[in-house]
Protein backbone atom coordinates (compact mmCIF):
# COMPACT_ATOMS: atom_id res chain seq x y z
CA UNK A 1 -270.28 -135.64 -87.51
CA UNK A 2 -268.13 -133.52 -85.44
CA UNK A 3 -264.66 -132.73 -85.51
CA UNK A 4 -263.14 -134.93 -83.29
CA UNK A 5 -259.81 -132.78 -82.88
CA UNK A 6 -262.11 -129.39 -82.61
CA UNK A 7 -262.25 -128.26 -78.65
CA UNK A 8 -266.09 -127.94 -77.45
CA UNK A 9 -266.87 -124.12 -76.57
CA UNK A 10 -267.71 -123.37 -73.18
CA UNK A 11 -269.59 -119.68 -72.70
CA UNK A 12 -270.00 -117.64 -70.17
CA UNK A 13 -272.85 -115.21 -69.79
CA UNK A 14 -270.29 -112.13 -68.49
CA UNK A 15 -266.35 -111.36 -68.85
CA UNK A 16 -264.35 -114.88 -68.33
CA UNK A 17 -261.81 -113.56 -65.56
CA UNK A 18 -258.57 -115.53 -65.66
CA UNK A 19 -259.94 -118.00 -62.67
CA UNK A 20 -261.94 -119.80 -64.85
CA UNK A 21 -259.87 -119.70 -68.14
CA UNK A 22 -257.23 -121.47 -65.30
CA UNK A 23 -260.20 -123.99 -64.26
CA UNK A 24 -261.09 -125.05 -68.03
CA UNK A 25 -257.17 -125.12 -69.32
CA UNK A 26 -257.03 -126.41 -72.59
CA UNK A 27 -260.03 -128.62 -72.13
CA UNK A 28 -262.14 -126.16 -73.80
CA UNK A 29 -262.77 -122.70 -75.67
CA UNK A 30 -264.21 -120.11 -73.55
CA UNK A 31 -266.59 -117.56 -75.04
CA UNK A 32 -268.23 -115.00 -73.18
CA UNK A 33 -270.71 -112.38 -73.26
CA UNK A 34 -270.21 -108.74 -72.86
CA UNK A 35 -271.47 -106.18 -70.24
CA UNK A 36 -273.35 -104.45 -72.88
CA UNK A 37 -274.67 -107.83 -74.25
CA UNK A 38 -275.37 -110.58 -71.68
CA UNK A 39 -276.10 -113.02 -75.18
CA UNK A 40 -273.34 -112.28 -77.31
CA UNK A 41 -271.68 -115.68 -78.77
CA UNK A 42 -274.33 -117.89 -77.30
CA UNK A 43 -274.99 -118.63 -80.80
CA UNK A 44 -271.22 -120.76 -80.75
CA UNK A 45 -271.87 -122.33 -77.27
CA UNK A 46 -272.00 -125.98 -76.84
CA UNK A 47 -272.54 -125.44 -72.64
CA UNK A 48 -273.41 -122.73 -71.11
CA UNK A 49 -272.17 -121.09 -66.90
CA UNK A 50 -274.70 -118.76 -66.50
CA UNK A 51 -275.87 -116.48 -63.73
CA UNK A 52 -279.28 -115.26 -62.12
CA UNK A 53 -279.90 -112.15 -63.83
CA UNK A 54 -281.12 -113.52 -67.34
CA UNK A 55 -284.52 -115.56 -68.04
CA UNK A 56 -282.84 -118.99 -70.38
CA UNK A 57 -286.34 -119.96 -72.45
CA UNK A 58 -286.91 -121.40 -75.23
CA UNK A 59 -286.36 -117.43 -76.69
CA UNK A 60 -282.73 -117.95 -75.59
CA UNK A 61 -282.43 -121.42 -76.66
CA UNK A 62 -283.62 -120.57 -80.62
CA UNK A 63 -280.44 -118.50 -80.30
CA UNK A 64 -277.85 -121.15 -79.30
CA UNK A 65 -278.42 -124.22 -81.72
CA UNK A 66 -275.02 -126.36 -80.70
CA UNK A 67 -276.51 -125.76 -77.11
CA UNK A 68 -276.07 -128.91 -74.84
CA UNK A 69 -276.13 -128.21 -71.67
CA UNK A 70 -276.61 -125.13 -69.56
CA UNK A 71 -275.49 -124.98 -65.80
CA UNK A 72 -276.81 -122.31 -63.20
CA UNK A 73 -273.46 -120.99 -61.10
CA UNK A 74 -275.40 -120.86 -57.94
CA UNK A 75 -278.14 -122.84 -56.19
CA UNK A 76 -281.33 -121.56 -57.36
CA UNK A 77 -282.30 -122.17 -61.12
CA UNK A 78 -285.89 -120.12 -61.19
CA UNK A 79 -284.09 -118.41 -64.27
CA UNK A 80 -283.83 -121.76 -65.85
CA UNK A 81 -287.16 -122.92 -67.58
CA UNK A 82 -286.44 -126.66 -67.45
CA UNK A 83 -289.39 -127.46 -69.70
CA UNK A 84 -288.31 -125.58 -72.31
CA UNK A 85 -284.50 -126.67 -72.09
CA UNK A 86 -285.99 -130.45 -72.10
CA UNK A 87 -287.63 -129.48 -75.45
CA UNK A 88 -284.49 -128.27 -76.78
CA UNK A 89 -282.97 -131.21 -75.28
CA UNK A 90 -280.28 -129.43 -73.38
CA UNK A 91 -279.18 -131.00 -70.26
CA UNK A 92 -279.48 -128.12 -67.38
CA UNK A 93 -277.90 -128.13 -63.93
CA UNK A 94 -276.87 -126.12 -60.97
CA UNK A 95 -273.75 -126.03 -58.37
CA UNK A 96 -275.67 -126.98 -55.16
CA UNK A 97 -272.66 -126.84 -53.31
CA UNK A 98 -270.64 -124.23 -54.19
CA UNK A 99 -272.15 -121.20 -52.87
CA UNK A 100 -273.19 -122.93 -49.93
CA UNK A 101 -270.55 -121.30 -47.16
CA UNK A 102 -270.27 -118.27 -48.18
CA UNK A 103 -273.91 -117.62 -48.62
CA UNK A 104 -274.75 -118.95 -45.59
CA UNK A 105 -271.79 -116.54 -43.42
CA UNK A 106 -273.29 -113.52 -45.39
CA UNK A 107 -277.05 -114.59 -43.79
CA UNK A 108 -274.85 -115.43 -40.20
CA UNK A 109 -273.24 -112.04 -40.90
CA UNK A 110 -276.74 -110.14 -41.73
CA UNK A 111 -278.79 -111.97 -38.43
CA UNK A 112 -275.77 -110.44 -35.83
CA UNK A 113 -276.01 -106.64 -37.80
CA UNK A 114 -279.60 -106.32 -37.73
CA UNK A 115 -280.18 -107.81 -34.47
CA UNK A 116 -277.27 -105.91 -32.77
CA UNK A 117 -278.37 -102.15 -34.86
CA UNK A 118 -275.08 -102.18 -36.13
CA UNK A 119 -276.27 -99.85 -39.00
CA UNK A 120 -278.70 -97.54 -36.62
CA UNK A 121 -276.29 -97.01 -34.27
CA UNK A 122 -273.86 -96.12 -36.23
CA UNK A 123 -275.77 -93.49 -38.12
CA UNK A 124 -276.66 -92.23 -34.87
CA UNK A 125 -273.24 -91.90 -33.97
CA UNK A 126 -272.42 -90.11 -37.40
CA UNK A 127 -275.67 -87.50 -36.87
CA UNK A 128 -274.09 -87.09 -32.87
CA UNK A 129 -277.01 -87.83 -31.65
CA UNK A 130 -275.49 -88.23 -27.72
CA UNK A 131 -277.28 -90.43 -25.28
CA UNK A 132 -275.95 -93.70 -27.47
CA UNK A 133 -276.51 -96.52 -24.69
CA UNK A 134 -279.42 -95.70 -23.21
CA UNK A 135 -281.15 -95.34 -26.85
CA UNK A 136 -279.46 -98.85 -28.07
CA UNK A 137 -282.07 -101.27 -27.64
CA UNK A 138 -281.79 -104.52 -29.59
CA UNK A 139 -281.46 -108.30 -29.13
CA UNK A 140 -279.35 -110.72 -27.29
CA UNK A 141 -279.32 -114.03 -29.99
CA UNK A 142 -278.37 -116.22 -26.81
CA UNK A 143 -281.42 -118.54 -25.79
CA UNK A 144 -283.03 -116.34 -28.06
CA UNK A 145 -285.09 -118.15 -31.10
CA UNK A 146 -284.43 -118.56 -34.79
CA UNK A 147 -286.87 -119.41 -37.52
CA UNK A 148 -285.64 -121.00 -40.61
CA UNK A 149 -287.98 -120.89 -43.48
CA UNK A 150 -285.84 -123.86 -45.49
CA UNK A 151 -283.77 -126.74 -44.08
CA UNK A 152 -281.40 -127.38 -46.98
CA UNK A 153 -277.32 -127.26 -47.18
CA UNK A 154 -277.41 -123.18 -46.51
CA UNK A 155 -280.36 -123.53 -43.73
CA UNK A 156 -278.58 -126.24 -41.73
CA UNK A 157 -275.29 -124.48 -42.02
CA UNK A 158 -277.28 -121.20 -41.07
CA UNK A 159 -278.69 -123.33 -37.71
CA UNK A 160 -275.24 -125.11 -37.08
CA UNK A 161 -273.77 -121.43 -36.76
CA UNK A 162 -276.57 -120.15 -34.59
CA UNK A 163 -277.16 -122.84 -32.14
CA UNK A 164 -272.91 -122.86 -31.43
CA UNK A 165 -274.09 -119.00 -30.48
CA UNK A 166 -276.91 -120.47 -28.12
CA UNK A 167 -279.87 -119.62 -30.17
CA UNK A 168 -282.90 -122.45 -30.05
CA UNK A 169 -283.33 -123.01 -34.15
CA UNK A 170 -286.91 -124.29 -35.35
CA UNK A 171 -287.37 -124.52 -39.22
CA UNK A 172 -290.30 -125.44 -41.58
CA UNK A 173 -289.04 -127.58 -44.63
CA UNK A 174 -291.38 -129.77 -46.12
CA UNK A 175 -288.54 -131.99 -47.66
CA UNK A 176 -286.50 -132.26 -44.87
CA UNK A 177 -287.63 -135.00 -42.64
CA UNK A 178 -287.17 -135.10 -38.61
CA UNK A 179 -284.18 -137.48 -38.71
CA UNK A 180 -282.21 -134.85 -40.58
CA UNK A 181 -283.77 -131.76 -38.09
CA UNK A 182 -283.01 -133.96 -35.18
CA UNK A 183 -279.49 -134.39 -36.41
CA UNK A 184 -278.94 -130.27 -36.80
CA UNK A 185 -280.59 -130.10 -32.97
CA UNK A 186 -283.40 -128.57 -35.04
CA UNK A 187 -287.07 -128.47 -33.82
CA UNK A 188 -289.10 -129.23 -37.22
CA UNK A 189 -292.29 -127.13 -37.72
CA UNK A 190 -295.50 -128.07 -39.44
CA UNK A 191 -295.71 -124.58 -41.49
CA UNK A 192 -294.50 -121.84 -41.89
CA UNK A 193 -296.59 -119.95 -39.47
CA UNK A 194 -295.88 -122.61 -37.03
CA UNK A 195 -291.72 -121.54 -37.16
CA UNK A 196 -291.98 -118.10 -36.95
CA UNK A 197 -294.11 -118.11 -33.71
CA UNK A 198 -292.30 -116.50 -30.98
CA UNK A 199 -288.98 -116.59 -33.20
CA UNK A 200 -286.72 -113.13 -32.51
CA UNK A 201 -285.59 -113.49 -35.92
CA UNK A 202 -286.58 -115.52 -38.94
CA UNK A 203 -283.92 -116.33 -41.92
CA UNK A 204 -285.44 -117.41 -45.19
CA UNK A 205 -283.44 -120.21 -47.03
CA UNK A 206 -285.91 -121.82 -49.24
CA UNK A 207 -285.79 -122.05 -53.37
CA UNK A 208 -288.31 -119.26 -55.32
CA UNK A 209 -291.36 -121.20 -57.09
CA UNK A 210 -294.84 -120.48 -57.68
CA UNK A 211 -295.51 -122.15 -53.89
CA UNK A 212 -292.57 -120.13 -52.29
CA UNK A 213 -293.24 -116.96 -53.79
CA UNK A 214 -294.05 -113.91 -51.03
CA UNK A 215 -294.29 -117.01 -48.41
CA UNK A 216 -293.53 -113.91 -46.25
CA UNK A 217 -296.19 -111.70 -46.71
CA UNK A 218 -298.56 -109.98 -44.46
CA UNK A 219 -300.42 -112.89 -42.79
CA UNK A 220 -297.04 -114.48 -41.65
CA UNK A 221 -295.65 -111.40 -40.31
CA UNK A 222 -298.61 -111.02 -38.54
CA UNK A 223 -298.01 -114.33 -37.38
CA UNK A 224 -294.63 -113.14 -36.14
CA UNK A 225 -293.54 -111.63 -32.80
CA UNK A 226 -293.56 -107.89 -32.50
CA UNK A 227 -290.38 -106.63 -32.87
CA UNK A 228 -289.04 -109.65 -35.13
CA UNK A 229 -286.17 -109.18 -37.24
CA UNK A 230 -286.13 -110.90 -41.03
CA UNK A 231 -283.34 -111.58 -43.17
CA UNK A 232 -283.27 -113.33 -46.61
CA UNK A 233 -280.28 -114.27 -48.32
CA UNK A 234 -282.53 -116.67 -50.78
CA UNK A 235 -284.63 -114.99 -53.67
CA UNK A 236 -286.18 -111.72 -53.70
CA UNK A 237 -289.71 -113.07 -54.86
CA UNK A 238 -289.76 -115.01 -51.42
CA UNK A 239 -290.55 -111.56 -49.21
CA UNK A 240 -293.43 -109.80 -50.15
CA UNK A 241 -291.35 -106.28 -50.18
CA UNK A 242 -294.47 -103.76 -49.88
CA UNK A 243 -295.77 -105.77 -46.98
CA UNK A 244 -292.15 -105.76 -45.37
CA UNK A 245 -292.06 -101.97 -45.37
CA UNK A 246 -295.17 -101.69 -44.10
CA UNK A 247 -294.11 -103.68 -41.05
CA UNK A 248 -291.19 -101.96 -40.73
CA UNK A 249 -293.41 -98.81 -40.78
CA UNK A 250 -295.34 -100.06 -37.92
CA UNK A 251 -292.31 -101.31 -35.52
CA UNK A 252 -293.94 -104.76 -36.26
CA UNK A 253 -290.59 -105.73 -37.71
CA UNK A 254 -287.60 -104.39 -35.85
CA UNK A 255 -284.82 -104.36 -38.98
CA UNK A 256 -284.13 -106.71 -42.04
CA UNK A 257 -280.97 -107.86 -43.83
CA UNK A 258 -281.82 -108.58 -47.46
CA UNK A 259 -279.00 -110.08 -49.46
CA UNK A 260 -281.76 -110.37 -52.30
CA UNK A 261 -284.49 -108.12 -53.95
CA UNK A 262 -286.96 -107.48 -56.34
CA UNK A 263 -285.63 -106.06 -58.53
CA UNK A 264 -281.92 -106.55 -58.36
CA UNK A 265 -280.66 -104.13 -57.98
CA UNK A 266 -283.15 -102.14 -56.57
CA UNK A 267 -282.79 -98.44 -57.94
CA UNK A 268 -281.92 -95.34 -56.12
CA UNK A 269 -284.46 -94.22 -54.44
CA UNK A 270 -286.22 -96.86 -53.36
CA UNK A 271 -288.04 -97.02 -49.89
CA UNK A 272 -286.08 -100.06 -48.77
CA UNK A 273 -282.77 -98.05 -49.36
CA UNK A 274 -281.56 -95.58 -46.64
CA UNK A 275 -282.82 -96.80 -43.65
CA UNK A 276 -281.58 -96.92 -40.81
CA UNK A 277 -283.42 -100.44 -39.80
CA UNK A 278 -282.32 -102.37 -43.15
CA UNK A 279 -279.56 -103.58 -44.48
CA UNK A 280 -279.20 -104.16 -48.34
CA UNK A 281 -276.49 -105.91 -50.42
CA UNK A 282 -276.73 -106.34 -53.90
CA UNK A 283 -277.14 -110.77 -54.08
CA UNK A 284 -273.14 -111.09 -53.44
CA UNK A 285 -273.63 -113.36 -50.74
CA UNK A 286 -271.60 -115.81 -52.31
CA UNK A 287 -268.98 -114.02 -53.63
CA UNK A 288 -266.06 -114.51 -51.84
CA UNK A 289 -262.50 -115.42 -53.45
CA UNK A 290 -263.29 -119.27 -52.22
CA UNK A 291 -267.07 -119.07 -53.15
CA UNK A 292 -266.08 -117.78 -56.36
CA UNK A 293 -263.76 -120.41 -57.05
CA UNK A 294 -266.03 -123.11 -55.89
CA UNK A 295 -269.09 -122.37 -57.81
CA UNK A 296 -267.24 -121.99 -61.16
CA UNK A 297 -264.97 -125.00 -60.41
CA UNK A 298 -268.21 -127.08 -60.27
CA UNK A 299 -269.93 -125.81 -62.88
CA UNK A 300 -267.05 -125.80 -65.37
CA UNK A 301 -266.71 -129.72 -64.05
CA UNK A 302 -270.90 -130.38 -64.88
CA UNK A 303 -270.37 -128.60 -68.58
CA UNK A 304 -267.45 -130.91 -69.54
CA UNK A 305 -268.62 -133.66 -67.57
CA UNK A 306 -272.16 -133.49 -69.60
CA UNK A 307 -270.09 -132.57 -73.14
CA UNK A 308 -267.39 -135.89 -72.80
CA UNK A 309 -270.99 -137.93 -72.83
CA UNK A 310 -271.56 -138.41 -69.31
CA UNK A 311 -275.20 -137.81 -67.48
CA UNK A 312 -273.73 -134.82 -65.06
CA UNK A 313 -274.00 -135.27 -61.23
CA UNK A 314 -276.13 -132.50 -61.04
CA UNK A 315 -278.98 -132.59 -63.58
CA UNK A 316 -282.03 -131.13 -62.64
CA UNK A 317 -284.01 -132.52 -65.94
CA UNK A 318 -283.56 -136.02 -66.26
CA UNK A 319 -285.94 -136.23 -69.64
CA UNK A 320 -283.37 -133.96 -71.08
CA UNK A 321 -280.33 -137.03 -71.20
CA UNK A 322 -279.07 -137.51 -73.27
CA UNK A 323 -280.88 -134.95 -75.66
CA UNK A 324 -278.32 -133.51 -77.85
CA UNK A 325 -275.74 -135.08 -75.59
CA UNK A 326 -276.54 -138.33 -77.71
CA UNK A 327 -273.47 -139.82 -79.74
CA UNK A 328 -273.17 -138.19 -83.39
């Protein structure tokens, strides 16, 4: 048996800031890792917040035996192996709608720079190059087209945004069914290949998995218009990087915004870094003062949720319930 009066321990996998010792109160005692170590104390952790940059396996779980429940702050949970958490029987979840506004401004944010050359012209303007608007040659979004690779809560808000600016939005998401794309004024797609033909640019909001992975590669930019722009505020693994550079290269691809990479964060020196027709930010899409606060508001909520006994809103392995979640 427990101790009844004993508060359950909520970790963190980096530095608790004061925001979410405020969200927990005295509901719970907050652990967390260090810089140095992104596993320190997981061995006292009853649930888990964690983030993106760590790989939670069965390697991780061995570590954490009071382990209950784990919960990705974010969308995506690639980083997650659900099997293995279901063998441990820890309950694991995500915040699906926490990072969903800000992530999807920062992809809003990344179409207007690299479609306007807001970072080519003005490196132009710091080298004084001279002859600025007759060598300023990039896209007007209205009745232009956008290609959405992914439908979901980020996608549609991505396509909301964009069609109030007059763009024509087409999007390929094989779980999103025509109701819901007629509802966003959305023309569904049959593939991939399908949406980006004839788009100007082509935003990538679908989840990384072995089907997903490099679903941007060389055959669909090839499939692309000449000139396209690409951005991808979603998972690294979801642009094949080598092939993007290589249609960069070739003028194929006008400029990218990438919000993610492989790896993160890409070092100095690398060929993506630098130039004049990309824009890279280090996956902090979502982290705004109100993002911030959302994600960890939820996720705090699924832990204690999960730890008080109930089956949390968001659990992504249902075998898992009540797994060590069962009444001593």
């Amino acid at each position: 048996m427990t101790d009844a009066t004993a508060l359950p321990v909520l970790w963190l996998d980096r530095p608790a800031g004061e925001m979410v010792r405020e969200l927990v109160g005295d509901r719970a005692e907050v652990v967390s890792a260090t810089l140095d170590d992104p596993l320190d104390g997981i061995g006292r952790a009853e649930g888990a917040v964690v983030g993106a940059s760590v790989s939670y396996d069965s390697s991780v779980f061995e570590l954490a035996p009071r382990l209950r429940v784990v919960v990705r702050a974010g969308i995506g949970y690639d980083n997650v192996d659900l099997a293995d958490a279901t063998a441990f029987g820890i309950a694991a979840c995500n915040t699906p709608d926490g990072p969903t506004t800000s992530t999807a401004e920062q992809a809003v944010a990344l179409i207007f720079a690299v479609a306007k050359g807001l970072r080519e012209s003005n490196s132009r303007l710091e080298r004084a190059e001279g002859d600025y608007w007759a060598r300023h040659d990039h896209l007007e979004l209205d009745s232009a087209t956008l290609a959405l690779i992914g439908l979901g809560r980020i996608g549609g808000r991505v396509a909301a945004t964009m069609r109030a600016v007059g763009m024509d939005v087409v999007a390929y998401d094989p779980f999103v069914d025509a109701d819901r794309a007629a509802e966003l004024g959305v023309t569904p797609a049959a593939s991939p290949a399908e949406a980006v033909a004839g788009a100007a640019v082509v935003s990538v909001h679908a989840p990384l998995s072995d089907a997903t992975r490099h679903v941007v590669d060389a055959g669909l930019i090839a499939a692309m218009a000449d000139g396209v722009y690409i951005v991808n505020t979603s998972r690294g693994g979801l642009v094949d990087q080598d092939a993007l550079l290589a249609a960069l290269d070739s003028g194929k691809v006008r400029g990218a915004g990438l919000d993610v990479t492989e790896p993160e964060p890409l070092p100095a020196g690398h060929p993506l870094l630098g130039r004049d027709d990309v824009i890279v930010t280090p996956h902090v899409a979502s982290a705004t003062g109100a993002g911030r606060r959302r994600i960890f508001s939820h996720a705090v909520e699924e832990v204690l949720v999960a730890l008080g006994g109930t089956r949390p809103p968001n659990l992504l392995n249902p075998d898992a319930w009540p797994g060590r979640n069962a009444a001593d």
